[in-house]
Protein backbone atom coordinates (compact mmCIF):
# COMPACT_ATOMS: atom_id res chain seq x y z
CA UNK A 1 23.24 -4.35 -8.68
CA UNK A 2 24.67 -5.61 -5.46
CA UNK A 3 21.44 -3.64 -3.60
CA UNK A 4 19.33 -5.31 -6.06
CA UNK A 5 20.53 -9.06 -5.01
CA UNK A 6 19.89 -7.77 -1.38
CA UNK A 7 16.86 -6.42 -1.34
CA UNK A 8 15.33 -9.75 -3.99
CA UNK A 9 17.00 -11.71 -1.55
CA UNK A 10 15.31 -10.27 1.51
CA UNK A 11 12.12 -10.82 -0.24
CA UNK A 12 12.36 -14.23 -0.84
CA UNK A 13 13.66 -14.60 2.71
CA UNK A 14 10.54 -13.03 3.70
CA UNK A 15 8.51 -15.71 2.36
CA UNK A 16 10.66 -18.73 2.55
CA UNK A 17 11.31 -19.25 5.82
CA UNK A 18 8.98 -20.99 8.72
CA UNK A 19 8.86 -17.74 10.58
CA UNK A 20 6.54 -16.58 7.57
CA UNK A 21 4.28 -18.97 9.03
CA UNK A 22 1.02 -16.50 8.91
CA UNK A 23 2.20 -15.82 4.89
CA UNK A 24 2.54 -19.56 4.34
CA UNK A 25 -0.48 -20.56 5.88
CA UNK A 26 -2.35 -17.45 4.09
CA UNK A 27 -0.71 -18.85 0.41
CA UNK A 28 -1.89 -22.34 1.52
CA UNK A 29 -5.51 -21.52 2.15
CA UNK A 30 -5.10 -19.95 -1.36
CA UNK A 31 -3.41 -22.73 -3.22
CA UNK A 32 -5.63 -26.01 -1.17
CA UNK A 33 -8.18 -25.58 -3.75
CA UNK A 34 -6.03 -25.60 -7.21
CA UNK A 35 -5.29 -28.70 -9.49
CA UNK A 36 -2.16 -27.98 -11.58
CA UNK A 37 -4.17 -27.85 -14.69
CA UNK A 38 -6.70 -24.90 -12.98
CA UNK A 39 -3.83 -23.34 -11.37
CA UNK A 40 -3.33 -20.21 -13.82
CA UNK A 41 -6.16 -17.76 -12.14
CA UNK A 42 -4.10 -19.04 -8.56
CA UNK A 43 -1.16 -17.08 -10.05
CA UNK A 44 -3.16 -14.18 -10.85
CA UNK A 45 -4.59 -14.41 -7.14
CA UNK A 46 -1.00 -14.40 -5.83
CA UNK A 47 0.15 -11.09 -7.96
CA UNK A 48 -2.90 -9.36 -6.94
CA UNK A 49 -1.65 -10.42 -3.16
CA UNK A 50 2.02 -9.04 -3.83
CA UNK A 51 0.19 -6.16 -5.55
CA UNK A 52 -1.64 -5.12 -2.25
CA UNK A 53 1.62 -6.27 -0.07
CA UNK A 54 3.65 -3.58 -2.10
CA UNK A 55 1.50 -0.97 -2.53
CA UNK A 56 1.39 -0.48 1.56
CA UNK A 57 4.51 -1.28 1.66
CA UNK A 58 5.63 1.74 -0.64
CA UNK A 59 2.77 4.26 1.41
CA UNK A 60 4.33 3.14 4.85
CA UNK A 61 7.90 3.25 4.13
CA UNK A 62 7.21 6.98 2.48
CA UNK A 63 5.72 7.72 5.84
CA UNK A 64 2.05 8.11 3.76
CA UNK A 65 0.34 6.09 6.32
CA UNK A 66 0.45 4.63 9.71
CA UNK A 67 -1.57 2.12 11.20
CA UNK A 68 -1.45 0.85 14.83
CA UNK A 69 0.58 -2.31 14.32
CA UNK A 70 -0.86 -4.28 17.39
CA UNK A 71 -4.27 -3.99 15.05
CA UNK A 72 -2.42 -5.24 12.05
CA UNK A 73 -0.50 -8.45 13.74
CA UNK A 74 -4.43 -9.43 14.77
CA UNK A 75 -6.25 -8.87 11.24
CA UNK A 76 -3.08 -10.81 9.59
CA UNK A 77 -4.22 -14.16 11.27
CA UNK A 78 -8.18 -12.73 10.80
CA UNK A 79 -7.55 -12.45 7.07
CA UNK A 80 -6.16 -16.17 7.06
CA UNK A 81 -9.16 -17.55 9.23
CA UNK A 82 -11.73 -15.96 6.46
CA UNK A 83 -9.66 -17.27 3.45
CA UNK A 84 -10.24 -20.57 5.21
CA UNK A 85 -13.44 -20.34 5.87
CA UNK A 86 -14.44 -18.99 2.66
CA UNK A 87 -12.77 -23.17 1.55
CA UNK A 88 -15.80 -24.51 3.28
CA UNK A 89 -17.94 -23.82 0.45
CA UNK A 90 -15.53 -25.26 -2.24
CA UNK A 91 -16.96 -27.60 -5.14
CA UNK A 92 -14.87 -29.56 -7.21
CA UNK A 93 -16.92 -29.32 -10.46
CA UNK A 94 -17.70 -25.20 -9.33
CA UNK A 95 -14.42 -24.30 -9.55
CA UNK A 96 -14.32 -22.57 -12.74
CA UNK A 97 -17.26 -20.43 -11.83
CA UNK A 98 -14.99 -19.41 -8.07
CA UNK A 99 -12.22 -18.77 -10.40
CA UNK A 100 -13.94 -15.76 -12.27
CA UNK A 101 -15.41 -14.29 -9.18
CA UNK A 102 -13.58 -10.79 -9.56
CA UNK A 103 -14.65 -10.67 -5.79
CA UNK A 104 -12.00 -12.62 -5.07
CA UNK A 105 -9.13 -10.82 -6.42
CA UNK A 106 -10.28 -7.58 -4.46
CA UNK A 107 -10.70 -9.19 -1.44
CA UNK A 108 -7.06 -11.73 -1.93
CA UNK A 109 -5.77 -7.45 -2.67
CA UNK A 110 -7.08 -6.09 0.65
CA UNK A 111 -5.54 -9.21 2.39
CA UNK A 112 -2.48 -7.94 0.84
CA UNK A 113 -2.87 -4.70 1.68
CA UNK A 114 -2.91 -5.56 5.30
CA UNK A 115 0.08 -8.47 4.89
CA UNK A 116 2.02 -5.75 4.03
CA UNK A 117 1.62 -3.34 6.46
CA UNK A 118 2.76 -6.18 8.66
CA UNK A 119 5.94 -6.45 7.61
CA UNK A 120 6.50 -2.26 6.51
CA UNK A 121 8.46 -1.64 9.94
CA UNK A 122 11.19 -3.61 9.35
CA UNK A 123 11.52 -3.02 5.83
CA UNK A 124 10.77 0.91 6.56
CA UNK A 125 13.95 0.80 8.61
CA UNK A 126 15.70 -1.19 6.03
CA UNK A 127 15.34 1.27 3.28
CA UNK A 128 15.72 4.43 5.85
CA UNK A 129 19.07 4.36 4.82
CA UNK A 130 18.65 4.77 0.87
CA UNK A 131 18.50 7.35 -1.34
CA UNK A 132 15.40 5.82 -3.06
CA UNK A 133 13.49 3.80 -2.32
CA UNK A 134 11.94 2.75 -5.81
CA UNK A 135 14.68 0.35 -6.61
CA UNK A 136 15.32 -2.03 -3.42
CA UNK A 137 11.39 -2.16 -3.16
CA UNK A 138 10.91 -3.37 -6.26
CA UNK A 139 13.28 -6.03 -6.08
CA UNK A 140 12.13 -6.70 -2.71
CA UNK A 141 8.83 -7.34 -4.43
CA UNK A 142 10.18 -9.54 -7.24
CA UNK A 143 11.84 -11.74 -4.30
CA UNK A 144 8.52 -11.91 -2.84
CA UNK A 145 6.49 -12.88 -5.80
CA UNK A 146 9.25 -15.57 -6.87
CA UNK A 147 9.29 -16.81 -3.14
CA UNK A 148 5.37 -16.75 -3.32
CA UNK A 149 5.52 -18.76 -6.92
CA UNK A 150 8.09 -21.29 -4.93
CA UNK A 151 5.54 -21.57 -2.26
CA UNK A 152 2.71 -22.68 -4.75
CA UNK A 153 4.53 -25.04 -7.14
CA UNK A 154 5.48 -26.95 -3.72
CA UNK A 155 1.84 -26.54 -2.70
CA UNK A 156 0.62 -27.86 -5.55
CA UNK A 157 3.09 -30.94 -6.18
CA UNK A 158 2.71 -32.23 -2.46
CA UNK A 159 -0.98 -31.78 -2.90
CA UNK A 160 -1.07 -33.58 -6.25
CA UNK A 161 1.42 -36.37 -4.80
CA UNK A 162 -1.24 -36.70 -1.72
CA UNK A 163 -4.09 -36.80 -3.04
CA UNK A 164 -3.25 -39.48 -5.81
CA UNK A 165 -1.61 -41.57 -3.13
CA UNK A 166 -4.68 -41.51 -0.72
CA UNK A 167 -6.98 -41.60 -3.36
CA UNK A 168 -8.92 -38.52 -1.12
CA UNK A 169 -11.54 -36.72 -3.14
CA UNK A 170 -10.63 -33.15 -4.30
CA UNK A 171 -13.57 -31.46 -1.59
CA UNK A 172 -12.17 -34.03 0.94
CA UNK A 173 -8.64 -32.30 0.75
CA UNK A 174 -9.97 -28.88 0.57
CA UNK A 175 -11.90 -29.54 4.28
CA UNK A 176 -8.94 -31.33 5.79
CA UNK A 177 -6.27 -28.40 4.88
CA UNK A 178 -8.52 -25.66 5.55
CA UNK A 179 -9.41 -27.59 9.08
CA UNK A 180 -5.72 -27.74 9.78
CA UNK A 181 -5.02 -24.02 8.69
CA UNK A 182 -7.97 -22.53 11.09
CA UNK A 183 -6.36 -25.06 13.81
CA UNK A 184 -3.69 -23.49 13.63
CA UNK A 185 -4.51 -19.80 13.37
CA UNK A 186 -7.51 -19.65 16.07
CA UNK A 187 -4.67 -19.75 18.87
CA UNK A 188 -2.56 -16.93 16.40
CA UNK A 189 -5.74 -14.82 16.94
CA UNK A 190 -6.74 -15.49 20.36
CA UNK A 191 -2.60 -14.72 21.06
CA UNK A 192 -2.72 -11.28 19.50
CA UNK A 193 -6.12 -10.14 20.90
């Protein structure tokens, strides 16, 4: 059990922490658009994320596949940049017809894919040194997906808060987050070229 706590605790490490920046931004491009009371397919956005982080996670720590990681610390910020830009074309009263796009989940799964193979090194080194890997990567997982849940009920509440205190339309809030998110990923990109 004690490997358990460790490895649950490394993945909510993994997302908690402000040098998870590119994963927080990534979750808040996500989340910018969701009202608490339309928030359920967000959750199903964020497994099939943590579905794609762990599945490459799992292939590169088994030594399945290896990607160049200088490409994969420049399509992290990339994958950010489109989830922003893909905000731009946000409607408040369309949101139920977004939600059902099943485009969406494949492309929020590739993302993952490609989060995950960001972070494989360390954790490939990590769990060099057990006898299976099965267990600490699943719990690894579960720390991620609570951290990622953490993440988006905070999202959500300071959104919520805002927005009723500004009085800022729904679309409004979508194009000033998203703004802020490319701001500050352009110079992530541009960095890792």
């Amino acid at each position: 059990m004690t490997y358990f706590n460790t490895y649950l605790t490394l993945g909510l490490q993994h997302i908690l922490n402000i040098q998870a920046l590119d994963h927080l931004l990534f979750i808040l491009s996500l989340t910018c658009i969701y009202r608490f009371s339309d928030s359920k397919n967000l959750f199903f956005l964020i497994t099939a994320f943590t579905l794609g982080h762990s599945l490459t996670l799992a292939l590169a720590t088994l030594g399945w596949i290896q990607v160049s990681m200088h490409w994969i610390e420049f399509l992290i910020p990339c994958t950010i940049l489109l989830s922003a830009i893909g905000n731009f074309s946000f409607k408040d009263s369309g949101l139920k017809k977004q939600e059902n796009s099943a485009l969406k989940y494949v492309l929020v799964g590739i993302f993952g894919l490609i989060h995950g193979l960001g972070f494989s090194n360390y954790l490939q080194s990590l769990l060099g040194k057990e006898n299976s890997i099965i267990g600490p990567l699943f719990a690894f997982n579960i720390g991620l997906e609570l951290g990622q849940i953490v993440v988006v009920i905070s999202i959500l509440l300071f959104s919520s808060l805002l927005i009723r205190l500004t009085k800022i339309n729904m679309s409004s809030w979508v194009l000033v987050i998203s703004g802020i998110v490319i701001g500050l990923v352009i110079p992530m990109i541009l960095e890792r070229w």
